[in-house]
PDB file of N, CA and C in Angstrom:
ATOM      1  N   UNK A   1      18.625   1.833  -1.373  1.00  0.00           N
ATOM      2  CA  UNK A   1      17.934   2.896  -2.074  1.00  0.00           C
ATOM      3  C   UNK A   1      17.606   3.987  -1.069  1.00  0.00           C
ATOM      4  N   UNK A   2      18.043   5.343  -1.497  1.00  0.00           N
ATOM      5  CA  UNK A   2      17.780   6.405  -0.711  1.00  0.00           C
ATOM      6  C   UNK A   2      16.239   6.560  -0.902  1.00  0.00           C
ATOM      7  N   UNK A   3      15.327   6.377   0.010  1.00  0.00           N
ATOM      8  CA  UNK A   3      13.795   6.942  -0.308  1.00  0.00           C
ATOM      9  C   UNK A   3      13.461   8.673  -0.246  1.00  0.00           C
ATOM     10  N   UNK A   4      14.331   8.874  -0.015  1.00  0.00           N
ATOM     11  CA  UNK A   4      14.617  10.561  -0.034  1.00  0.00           C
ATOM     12  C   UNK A   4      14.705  11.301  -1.635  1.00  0.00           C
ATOM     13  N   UNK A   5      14.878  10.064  -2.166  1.00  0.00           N
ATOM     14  CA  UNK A   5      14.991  10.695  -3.836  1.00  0.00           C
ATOM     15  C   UNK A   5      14.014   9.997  -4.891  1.00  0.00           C
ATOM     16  N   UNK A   6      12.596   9.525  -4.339  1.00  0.00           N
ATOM     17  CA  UNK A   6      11.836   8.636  -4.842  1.00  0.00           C
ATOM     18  C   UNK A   6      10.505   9.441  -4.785  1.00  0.00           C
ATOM     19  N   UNK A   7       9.564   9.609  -5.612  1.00  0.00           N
ATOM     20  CA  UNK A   7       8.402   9.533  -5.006  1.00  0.00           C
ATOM     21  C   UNK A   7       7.815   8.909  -5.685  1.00  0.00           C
ATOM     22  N   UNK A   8       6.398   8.958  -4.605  1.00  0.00           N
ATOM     23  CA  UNK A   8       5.222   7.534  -5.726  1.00  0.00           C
ATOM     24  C   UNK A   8       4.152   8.054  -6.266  1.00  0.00           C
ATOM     25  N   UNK A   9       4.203   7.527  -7.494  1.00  0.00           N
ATOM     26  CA  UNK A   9       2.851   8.120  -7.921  1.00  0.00           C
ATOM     27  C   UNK A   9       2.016   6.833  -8.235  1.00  0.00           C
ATOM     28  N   UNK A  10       0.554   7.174  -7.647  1.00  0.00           N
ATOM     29  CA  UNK A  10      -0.358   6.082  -8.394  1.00  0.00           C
ATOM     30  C   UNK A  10      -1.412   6.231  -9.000  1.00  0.00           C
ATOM     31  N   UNK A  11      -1.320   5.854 -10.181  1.00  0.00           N
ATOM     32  CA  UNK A  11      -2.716   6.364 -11.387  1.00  0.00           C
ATOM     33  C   UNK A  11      -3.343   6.048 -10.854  1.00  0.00           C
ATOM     34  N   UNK A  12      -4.575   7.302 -10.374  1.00  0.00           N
ATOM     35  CA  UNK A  12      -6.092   6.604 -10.183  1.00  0.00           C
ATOM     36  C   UNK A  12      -7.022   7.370 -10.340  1.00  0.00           C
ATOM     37  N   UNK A  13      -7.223   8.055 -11.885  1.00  0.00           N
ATOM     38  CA  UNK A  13      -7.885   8.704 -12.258  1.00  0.00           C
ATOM     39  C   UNK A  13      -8.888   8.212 -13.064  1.00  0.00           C
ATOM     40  N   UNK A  14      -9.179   7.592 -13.853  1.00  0.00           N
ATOM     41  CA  UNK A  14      -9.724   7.258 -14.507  1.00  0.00           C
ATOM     42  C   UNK A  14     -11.186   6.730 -14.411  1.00  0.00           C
ATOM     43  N   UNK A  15     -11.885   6.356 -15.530  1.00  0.00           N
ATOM     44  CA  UNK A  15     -13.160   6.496 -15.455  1.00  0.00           C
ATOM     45  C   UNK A  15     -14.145   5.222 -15.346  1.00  0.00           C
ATOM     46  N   UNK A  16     -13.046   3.717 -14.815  1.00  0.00           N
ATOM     47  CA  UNK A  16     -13.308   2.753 -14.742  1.00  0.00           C
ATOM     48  C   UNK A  16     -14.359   2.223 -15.418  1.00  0.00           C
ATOM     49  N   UNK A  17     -14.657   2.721 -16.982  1.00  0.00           N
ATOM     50  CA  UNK A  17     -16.197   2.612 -17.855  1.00  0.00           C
ATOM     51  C   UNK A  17     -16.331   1.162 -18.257  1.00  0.00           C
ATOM     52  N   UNK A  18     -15.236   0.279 -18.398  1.00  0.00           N
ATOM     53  CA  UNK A  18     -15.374  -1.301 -18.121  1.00  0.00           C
ATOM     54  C   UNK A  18     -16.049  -1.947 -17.273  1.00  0.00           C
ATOM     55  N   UNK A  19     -15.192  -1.213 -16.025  1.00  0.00           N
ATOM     56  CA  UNK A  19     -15.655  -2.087 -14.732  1.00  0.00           C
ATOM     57  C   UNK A  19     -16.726  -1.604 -14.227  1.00  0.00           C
ATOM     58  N   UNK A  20     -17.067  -0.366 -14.400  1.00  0.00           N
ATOM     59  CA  UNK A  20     -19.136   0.201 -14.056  1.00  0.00           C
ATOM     60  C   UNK A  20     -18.476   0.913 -12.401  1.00  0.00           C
ATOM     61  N   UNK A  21     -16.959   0.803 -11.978  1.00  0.00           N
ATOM     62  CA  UNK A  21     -17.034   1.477 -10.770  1.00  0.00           C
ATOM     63  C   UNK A  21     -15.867   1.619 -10.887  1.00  0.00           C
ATOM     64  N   UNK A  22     -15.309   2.617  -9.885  1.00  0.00           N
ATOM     65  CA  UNK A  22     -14.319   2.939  -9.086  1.00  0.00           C
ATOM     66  C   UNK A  22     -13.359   2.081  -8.860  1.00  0.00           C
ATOM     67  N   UNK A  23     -12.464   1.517  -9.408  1.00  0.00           N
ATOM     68  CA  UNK A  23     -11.210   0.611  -8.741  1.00  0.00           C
ATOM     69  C   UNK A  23     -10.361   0.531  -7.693  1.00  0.00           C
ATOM     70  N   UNK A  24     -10.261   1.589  -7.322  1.00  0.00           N
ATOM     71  CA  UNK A  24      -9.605   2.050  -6.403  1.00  0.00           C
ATOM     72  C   UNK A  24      -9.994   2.263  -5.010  1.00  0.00           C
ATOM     73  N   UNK A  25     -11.289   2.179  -5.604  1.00  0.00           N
ATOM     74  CA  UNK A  25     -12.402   1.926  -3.884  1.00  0.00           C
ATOM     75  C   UNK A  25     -13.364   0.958  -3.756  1.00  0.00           C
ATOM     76  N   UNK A  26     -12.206  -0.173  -4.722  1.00  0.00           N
ATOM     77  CA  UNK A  26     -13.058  -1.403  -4.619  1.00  0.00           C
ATOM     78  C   UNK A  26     -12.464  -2.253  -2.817  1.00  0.00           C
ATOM     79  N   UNK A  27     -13.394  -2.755  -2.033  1.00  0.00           N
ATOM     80  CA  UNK A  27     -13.149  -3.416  -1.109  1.00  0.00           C
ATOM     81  C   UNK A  27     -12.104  -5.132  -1.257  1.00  0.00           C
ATOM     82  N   UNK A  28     -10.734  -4.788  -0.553  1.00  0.00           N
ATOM     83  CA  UNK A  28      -9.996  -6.266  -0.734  1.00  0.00           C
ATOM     84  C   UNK A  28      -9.492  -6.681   0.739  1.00  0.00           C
ATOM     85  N   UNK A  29     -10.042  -7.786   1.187  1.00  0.00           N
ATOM     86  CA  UNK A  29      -9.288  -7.555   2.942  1.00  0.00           C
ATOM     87  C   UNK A  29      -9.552  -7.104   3.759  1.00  0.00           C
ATOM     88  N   UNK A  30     -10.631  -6.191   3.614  1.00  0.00           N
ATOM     89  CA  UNK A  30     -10.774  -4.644   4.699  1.00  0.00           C
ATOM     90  C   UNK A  30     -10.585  -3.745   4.189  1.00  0.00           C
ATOM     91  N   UNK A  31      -9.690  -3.508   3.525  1.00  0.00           N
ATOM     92  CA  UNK A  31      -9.381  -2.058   2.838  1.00  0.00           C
ATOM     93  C   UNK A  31      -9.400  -2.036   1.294  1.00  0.00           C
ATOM     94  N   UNK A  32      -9.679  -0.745   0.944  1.00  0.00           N
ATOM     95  CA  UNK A  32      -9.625  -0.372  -0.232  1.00  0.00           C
ATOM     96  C   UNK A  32      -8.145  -0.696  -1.116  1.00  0.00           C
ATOM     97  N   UNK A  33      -8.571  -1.044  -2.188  1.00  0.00           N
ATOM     98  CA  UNK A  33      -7.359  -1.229  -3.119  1.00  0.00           C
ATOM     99  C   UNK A  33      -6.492  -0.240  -3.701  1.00  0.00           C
ATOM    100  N   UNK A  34      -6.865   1.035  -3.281  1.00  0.00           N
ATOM    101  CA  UNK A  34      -6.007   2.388  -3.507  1.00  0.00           C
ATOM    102  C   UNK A  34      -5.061   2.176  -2.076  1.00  0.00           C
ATOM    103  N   UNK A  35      -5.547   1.957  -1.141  1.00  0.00           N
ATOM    104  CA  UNK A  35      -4.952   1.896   0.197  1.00  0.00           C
ATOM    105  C   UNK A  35      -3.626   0.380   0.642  1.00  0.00           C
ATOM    106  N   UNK A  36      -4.582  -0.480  -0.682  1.00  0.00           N
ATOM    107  CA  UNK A  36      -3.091  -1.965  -0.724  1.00  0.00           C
ATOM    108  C   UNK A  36      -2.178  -0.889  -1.379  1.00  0.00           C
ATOM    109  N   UNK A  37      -2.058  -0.593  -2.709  1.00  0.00           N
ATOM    110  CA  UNK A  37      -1.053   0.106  -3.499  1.00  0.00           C
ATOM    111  C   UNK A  37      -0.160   0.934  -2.490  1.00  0.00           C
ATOM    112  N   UNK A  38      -0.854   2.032  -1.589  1.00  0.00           N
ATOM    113  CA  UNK A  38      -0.376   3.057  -0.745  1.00  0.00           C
ATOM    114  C   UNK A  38       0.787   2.273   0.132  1.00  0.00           C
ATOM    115  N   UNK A  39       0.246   1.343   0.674  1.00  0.00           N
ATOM    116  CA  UNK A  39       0.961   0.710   2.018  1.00  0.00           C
ATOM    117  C   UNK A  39       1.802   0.010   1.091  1.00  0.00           C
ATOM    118  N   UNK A  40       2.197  -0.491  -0.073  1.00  0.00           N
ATOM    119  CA  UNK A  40       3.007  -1.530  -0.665  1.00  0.00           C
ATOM    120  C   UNK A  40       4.206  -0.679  -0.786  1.00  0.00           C
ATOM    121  N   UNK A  41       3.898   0.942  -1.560  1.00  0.00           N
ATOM    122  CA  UNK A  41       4.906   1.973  -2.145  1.00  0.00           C
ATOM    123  C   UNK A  41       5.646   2.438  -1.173  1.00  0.00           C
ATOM    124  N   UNK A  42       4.779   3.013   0.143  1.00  0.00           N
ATOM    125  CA  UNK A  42       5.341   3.474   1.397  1.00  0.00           C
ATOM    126  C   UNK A  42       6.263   2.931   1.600  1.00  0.00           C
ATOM    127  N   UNK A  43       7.401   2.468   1.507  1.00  0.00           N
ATOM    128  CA  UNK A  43       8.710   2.269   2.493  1.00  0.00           C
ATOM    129  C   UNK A  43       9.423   2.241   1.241  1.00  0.00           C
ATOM    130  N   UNK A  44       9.399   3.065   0.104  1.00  0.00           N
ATOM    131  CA  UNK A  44       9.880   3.202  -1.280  1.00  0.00           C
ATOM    132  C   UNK A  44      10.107   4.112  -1.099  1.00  0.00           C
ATOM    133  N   UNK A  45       9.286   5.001  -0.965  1.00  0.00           N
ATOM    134  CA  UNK A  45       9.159   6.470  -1.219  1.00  0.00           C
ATOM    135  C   UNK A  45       9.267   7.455  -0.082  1.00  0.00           C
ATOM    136  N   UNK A  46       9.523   8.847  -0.624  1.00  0.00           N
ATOM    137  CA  UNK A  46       9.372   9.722   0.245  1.00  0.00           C
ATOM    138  C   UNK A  46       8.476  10.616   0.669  1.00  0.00           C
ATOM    139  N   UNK A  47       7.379  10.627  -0.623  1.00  0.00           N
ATOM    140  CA  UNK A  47       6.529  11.398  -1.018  1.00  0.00           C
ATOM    141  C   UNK A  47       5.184  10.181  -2.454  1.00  0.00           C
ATOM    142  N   UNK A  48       3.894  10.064  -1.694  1.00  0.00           N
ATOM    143  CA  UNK A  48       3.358   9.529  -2.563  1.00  0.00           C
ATOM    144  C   UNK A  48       2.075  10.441  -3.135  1.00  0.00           C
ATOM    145  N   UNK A  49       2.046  10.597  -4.338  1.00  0.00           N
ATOM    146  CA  UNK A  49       1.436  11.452  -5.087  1.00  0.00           C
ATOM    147  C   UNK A  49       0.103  10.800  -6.210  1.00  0.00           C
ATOM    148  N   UNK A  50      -1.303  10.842  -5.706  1.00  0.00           N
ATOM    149  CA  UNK A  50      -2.172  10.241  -6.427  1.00  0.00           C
ATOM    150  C   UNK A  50      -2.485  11.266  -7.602  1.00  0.00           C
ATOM    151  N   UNK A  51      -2.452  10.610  -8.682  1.00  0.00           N
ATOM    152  CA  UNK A  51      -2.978  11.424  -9.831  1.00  0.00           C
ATOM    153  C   UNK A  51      -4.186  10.731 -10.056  1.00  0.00           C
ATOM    154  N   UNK A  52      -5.507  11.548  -9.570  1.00  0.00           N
ATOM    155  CA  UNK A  52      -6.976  11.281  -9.294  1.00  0.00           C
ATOM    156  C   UNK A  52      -7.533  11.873 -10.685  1.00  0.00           C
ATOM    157  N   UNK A  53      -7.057  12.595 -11.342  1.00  0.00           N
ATOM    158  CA  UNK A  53      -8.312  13.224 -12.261  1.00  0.00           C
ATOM    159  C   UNK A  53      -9.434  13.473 -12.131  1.00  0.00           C
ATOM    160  N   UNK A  54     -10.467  12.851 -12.190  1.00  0.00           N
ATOM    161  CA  UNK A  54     -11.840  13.918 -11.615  1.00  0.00           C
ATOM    162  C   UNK A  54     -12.229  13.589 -10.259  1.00  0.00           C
ATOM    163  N   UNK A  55     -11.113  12.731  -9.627  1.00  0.00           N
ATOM    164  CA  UNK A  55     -11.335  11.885  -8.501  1.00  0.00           C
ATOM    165  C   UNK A  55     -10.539  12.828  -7.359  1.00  0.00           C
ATOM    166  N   UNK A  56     -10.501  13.830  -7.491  1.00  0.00           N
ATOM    167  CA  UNK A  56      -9.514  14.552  -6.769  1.00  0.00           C
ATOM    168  C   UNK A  56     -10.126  15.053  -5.523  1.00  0.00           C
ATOM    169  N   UNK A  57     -11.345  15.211  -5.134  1.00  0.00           N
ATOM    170  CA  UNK A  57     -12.048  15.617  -4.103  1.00  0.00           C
ATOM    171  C   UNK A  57     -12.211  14.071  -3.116  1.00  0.00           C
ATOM    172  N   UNK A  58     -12.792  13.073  -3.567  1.00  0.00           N
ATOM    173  CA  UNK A  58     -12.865  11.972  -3.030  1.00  0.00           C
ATOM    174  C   UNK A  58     -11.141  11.606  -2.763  1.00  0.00           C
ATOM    175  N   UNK A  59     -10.506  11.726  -3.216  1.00  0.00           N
ATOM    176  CA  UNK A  59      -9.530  10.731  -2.765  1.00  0.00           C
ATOM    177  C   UNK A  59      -8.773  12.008  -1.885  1.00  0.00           C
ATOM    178  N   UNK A  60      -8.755  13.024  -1.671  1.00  0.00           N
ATOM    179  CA  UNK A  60      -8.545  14.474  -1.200  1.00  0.00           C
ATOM    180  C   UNK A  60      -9.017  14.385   0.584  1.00  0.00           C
ATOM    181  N   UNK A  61     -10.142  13.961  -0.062  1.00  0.00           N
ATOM    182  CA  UNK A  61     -11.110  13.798   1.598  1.00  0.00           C
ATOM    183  C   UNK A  61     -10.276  12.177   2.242  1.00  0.00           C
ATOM    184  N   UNK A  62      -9.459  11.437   1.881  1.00  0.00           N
ATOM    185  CA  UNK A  62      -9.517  10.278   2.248  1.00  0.00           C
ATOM    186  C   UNK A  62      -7.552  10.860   2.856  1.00  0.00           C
ATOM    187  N   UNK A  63      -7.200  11.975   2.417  1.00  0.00           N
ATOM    188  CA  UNK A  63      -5.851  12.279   2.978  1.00  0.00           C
ATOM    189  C   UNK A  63      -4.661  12.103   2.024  1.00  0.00           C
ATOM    190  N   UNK A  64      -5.154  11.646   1.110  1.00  0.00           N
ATOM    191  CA  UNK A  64      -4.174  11.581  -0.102  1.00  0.00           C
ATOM    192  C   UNK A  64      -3.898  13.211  -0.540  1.00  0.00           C
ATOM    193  N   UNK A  65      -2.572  12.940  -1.007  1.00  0.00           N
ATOM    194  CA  UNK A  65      -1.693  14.431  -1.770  1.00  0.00           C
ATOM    195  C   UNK A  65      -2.183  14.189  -3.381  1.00  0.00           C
ATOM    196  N   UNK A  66      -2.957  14.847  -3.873  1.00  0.00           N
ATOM    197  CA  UNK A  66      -3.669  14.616  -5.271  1.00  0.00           C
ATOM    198  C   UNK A  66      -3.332  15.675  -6.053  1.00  0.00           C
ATOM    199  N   UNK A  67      -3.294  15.182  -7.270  1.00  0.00           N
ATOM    200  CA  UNK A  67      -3.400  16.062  -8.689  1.00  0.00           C
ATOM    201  C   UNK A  67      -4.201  15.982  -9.437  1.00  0.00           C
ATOM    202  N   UNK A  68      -4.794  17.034 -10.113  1.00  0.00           N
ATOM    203  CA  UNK A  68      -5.516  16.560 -11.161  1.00  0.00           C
ATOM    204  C   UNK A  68      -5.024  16.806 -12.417  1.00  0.00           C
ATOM    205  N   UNK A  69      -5.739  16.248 -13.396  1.00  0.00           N
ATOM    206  CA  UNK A  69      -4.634  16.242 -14.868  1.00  0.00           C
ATOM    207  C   UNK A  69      -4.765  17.518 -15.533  1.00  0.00           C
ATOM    208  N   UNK A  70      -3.783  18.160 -15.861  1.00  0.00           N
ATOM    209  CA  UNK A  70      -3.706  19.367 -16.415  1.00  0.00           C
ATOM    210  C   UNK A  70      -4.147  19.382 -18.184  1.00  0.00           C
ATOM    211  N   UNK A  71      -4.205  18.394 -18.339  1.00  0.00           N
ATOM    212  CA  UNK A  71      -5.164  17.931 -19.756  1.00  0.00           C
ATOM    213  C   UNK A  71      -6.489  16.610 -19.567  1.00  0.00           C
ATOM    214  N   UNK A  72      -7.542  17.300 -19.126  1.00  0.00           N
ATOM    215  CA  UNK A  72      -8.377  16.351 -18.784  1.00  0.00           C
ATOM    216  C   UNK A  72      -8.994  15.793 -20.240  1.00  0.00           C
ATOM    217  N   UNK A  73      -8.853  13.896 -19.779  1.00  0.00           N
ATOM    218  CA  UNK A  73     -10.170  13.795 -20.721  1.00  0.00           C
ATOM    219  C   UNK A  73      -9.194  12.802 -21.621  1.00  0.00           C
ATOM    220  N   UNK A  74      -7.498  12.622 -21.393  1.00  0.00           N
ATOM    221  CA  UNK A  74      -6.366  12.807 -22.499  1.00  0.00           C
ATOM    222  C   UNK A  74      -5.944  11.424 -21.647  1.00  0.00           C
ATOM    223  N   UNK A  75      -6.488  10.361 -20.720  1.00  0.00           N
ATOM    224  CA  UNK A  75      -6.220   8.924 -21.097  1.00  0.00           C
ATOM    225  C   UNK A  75      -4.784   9.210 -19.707  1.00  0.00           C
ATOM    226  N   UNK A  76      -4.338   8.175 -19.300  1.00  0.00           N
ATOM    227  CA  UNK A  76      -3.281   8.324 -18.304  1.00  0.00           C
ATOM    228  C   UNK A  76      -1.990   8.836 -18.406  1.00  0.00           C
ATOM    229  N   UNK A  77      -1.768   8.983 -19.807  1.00  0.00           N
ATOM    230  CA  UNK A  77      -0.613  10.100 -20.126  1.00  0.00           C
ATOM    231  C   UNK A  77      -1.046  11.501 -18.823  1.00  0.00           C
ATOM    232  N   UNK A  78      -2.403  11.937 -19.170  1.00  0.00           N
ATOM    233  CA  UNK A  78      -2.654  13.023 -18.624  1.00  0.00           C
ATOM    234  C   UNK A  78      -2.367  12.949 -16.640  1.00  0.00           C
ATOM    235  N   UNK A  79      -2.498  12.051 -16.934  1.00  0.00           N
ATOM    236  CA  UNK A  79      -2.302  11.781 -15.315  1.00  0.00           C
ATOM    237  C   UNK A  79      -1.011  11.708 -15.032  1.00  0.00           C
ATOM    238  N   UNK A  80      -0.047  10.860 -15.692  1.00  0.00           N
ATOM    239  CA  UNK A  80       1.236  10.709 -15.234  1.00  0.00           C
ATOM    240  C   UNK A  80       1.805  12.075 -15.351  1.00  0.00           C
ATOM    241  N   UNK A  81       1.620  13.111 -16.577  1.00  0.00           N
ATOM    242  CA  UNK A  81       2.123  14.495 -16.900  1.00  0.00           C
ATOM    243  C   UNK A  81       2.110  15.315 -15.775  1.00  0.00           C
ATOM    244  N   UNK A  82       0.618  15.600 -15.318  1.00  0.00           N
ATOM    245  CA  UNK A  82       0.397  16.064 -14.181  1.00  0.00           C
ATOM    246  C   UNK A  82       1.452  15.446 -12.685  1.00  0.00           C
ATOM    247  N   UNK A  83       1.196  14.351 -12.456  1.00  0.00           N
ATOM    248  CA  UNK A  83       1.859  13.960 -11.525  1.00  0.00           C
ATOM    249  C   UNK A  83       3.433  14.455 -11.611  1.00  0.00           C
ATOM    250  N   UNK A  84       4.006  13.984 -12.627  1.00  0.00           N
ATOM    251  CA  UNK A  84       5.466  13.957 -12.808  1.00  0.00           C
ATOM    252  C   UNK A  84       5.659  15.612 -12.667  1.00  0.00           C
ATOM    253  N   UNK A  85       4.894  16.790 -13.332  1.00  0.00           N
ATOM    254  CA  UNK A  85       4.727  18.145 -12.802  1.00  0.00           C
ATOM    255  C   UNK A  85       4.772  18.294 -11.179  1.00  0.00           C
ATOM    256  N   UNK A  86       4.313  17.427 -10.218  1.00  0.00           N
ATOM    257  CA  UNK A  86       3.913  17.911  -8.954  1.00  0.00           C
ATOM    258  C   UNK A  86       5.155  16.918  -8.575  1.00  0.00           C
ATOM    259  N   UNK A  87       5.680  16.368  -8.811  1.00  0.00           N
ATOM    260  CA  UNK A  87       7.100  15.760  -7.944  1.00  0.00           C
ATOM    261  C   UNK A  87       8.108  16.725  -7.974  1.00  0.00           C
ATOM    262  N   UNK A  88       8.654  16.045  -6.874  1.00  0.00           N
ATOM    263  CA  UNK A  88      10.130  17.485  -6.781  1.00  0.00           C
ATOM    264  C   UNK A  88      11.471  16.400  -6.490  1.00  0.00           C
ATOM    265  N   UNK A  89      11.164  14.831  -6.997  1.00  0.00           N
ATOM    266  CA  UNK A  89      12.362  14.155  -7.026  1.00  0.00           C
ATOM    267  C   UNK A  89      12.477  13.963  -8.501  1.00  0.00           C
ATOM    268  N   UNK A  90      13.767  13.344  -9.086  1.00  0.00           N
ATOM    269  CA  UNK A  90      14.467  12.709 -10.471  1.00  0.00           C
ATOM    270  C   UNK A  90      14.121  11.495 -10.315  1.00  0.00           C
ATOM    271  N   UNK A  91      13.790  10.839  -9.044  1.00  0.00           N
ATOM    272  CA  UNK A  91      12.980   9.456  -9.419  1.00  0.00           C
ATOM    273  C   UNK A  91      11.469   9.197  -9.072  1.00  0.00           C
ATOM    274  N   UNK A  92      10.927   8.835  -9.809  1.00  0.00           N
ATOM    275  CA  UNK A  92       9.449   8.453  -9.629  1.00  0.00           C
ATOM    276  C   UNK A  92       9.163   7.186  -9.591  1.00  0.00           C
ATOM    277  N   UNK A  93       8.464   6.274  -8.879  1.00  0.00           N
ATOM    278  CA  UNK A  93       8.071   4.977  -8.840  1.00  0.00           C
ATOM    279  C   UNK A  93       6.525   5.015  -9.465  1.00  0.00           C
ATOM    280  N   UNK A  94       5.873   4.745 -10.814  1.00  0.00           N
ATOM    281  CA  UNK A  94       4.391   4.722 -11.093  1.00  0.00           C
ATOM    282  C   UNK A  94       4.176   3.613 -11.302  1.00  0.00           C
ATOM    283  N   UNK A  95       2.783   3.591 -10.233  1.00  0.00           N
ATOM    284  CA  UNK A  95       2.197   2.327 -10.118  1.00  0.00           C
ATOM    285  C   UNK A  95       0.270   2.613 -10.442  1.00  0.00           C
ATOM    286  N   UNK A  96      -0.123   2.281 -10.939  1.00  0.00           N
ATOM    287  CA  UNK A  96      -1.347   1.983 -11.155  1.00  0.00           C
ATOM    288  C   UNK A  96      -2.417   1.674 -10.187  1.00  0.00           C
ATOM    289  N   UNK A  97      -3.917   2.038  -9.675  1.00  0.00           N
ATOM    290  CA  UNK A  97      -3.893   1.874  -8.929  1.00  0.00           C
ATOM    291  C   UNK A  97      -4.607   0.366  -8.765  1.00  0.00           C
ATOM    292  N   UNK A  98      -4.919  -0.214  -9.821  1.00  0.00           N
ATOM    293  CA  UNK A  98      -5.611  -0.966 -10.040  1.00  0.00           C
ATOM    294  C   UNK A  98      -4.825  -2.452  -9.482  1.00  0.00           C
ATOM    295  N   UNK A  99      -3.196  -2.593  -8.614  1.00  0.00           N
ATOM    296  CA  UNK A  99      -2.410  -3.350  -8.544  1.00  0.00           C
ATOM    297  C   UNK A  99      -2.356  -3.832  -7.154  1.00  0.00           C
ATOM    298  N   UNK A 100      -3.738  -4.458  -6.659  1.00  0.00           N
ATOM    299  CA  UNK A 100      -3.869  -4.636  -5.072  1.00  0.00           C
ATOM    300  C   UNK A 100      -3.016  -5.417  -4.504  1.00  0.00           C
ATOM    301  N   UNK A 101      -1.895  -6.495  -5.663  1.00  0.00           N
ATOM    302  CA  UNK A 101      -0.997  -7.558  -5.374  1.00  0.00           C
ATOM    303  C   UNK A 101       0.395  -7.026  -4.964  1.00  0.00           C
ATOM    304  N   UNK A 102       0.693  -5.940  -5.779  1.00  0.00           N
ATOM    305  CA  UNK A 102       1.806  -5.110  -5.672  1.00  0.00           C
ATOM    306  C   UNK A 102       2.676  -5.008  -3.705  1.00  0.00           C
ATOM    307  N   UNK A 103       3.589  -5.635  -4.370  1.00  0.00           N
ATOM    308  CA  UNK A 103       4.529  -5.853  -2.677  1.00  0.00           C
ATOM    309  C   UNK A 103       5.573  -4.808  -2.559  1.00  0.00           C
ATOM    310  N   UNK A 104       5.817  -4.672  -1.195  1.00  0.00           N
ATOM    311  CA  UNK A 104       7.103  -3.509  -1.298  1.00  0.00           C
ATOM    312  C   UNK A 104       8.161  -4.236  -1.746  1.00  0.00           C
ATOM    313  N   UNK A 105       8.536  -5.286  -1.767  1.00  0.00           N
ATOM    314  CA  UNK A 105       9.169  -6.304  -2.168  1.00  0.00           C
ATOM    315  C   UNK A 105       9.820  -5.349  -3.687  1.00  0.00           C
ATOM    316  N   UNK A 106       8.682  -5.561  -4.346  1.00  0.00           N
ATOM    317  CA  UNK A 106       9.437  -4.884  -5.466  1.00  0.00           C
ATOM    318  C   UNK A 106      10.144  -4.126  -5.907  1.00  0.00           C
TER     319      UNK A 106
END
């Protein structure tokens, strides 16, 4: 696989109103579970692209390339739309960010 024609996107916008927090900056190992996802996609991709939604300043400050959803409020469609707008490859890898198990393997 050419990683030159891939990029990654990982949903992590959302408003975690189940879980009472943040998923993505939940602690697993040492590191954050936005940061397992990151390191799993990396040797996939060429370009990894977080679609944060209102999370775009926090995950902004942490060095991530972020989007926010160009229809806020509109559920992870809005996120993937946005994202898939800010890629500049024909392939996208979307992963969720909620997937701390996720191997490059895949």
């Amino acid at each position: 696989m050419n990683t030159r024609e891939w990029t990654g996107i990982i949903l992590a916008g959302g408003l975690s109103s189940r879980m009472g927090t943040n998923k993505a900056m939940l602690e697993l190992n040492g590191s954050l579970v936005l940061q397992h996802v990151t390191k799993a996609m990396r040797p996939a991709v060429s370009r990894i692209i977080v679609a944060a939604g209102p999370n775009v300043t926090t995950y902004g400050a942490m060095g991530y390339d972020c989007v926010q959803d160009l229809y806020p409020g509109k559920g992870p469609l809005a996120g993937l739309h946005a994202a898939l707008e800010a890629s500049d490859t024909d392939w996208n890898l979307v992963c969720a960010c909620d997937m701390p198990l996720l191997q490059t393997s895949f």
